[in-house]
C-alpha atoms as a PDB file:
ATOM      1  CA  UNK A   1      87.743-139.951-172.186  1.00  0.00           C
ATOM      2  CA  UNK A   2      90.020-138.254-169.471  1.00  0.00           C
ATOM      3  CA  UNK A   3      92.021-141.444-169.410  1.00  0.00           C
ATOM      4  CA  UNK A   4      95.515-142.328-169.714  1.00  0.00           C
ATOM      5  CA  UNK A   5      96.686-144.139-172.346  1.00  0.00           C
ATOM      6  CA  UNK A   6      97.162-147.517-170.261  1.00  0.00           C
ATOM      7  CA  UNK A   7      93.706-147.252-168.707  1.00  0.00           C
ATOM      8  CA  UNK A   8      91.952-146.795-172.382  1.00  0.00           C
ATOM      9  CA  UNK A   9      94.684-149.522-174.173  1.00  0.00           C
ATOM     10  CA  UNK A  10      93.227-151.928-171.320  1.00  0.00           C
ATOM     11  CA  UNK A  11      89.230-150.845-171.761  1.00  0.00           C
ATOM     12  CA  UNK A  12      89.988-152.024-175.343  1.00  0.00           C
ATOM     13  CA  UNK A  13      90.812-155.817-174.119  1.00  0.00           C
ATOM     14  CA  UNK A  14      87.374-155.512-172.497  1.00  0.00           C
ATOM     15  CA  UNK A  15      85.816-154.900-175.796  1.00  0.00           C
ATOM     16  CA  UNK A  16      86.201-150.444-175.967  1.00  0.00           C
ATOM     17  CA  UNK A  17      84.988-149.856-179.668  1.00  0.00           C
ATOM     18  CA  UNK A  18      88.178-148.420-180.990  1.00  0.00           C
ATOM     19  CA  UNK A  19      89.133-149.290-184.769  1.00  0.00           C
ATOM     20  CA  UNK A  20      92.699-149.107-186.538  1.00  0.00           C
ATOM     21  CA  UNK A  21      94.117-147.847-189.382  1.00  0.00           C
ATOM     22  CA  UNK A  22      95.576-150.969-191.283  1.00  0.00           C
ATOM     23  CA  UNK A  23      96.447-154.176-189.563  1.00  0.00           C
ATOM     24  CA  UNK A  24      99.364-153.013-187.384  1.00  0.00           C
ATOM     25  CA  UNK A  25      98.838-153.462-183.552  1.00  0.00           C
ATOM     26  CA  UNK A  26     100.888-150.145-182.911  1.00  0.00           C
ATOM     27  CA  UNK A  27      98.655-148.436-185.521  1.00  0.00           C
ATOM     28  CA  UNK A  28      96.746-144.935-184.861  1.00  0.00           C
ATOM     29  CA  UNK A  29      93.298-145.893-183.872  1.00  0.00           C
ATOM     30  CA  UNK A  30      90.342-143.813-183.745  1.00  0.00           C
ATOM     31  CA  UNK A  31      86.704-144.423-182.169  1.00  0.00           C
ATOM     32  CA  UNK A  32      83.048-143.057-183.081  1.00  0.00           C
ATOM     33  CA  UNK A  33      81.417-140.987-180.010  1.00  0.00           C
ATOM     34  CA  UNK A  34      78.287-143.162-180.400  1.00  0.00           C
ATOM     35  CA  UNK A  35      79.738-146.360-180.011  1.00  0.00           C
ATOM     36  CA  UNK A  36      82.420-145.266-177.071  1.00  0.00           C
ATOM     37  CA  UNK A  37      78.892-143.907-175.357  1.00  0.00           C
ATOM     38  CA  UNK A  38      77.372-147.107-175.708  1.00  0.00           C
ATOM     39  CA  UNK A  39      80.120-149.296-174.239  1.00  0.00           C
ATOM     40  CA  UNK A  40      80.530-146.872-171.802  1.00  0.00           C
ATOM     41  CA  UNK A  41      76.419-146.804-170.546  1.00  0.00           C
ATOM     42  CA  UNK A  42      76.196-151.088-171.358  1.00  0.00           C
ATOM     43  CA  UNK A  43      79.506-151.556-170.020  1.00  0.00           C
ATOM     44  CA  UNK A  44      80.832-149.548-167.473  1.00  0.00           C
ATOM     45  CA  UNK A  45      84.457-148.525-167.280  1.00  0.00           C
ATOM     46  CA  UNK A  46      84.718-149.720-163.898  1.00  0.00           C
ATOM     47  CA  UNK A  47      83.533-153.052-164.520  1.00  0.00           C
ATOM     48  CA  UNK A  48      86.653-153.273-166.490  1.00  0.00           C
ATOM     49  CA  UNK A  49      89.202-151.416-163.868  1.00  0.00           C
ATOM     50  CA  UNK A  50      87.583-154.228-161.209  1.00  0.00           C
ATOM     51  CA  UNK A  51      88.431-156.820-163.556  1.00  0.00           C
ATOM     52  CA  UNK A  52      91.671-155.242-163.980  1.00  0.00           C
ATOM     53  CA  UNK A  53      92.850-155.651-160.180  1.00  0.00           C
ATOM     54  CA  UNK A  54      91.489-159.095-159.919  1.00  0.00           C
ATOM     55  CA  UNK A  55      93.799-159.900-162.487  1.00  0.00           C
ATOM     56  CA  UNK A  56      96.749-158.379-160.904  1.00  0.00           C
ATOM     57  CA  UNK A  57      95.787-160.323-157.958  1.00  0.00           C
ATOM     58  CA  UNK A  58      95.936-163.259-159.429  1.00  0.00           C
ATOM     59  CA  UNK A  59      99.611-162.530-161.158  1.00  0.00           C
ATOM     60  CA  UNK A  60     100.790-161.665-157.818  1.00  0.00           C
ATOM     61  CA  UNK A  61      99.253-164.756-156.166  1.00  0.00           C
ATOM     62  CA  UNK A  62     100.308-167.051-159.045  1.00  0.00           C
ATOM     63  CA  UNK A  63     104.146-165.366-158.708  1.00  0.00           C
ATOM     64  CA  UNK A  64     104.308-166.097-155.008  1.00  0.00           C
ATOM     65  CA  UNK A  65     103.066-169.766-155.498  1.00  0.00           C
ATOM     66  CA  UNK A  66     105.738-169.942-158.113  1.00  0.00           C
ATOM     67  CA  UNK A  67     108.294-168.365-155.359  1.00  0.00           C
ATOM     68  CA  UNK A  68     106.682-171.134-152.648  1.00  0.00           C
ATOM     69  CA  UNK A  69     107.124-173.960-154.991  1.00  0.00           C
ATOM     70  CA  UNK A  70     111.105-172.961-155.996  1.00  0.00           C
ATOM     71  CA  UNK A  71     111.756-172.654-152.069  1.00  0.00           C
ATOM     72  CA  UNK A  72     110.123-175.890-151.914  1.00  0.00           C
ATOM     73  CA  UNK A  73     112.412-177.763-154.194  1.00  0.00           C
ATOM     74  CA  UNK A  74     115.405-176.136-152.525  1.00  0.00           C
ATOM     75  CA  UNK A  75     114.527-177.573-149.339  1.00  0.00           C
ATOM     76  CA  UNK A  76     113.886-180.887-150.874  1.00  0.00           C
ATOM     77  CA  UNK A  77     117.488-180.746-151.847  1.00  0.00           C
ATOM     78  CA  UNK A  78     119.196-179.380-148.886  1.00  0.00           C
ATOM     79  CA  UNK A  79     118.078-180.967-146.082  1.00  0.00           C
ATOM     80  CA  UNK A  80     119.883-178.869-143.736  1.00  0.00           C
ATOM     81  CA  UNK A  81     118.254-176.177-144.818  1.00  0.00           C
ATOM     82  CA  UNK A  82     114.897-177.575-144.093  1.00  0.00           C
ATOM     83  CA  UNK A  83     116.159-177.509-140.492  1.00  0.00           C
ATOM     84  CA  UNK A  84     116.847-174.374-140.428  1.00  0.00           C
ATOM     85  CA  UNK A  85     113.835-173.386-142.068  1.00  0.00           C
ATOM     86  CA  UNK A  86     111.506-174.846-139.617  1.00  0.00           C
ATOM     87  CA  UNK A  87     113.125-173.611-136.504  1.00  0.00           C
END
């Protein structure tokens, strides 16, 4: 697929028709050329890479709302440093 491993490991979450050997997540896998050329023409491998950096978006945004709210509930405490803040 001229893919790294990380870019073909994600494709997979996105439904990449790759099967394992046994039930270990860490197992070998292996995939039939037919059924990687389907997902690839009824998919689209960069429907899933768009996917991909909307949900790194969102981590980020949801990790600086969590930064935000922490600052937040220092300031609620320290009142002084709500002044200090602000000018």
């Amino acid at each position: 697929m001229r893919q790294g491993e990380r870019t073909v490991k994600r494709w997979e979450q996105f439904g990449l028709p790759v099967h394992r050997v046994g039930e270990l997540q860490k197992g070998p896998v292996f995939a039939f050329v037919e059924e990687v050329e389907k997902w690839e023409k009824t998919t689209g491998t960069r429907n899933a890479d768009v996917i991909q950096k909307l949900e790194n978006k969102v981590k980020s945004l949801e990790a600086e709302v969590r930064l935000l709210k922490r600052e937040n509930r220092k300031l609620k405490r320290n009142p002084r440093a709500k002044a200090r803040a602000h000018h």
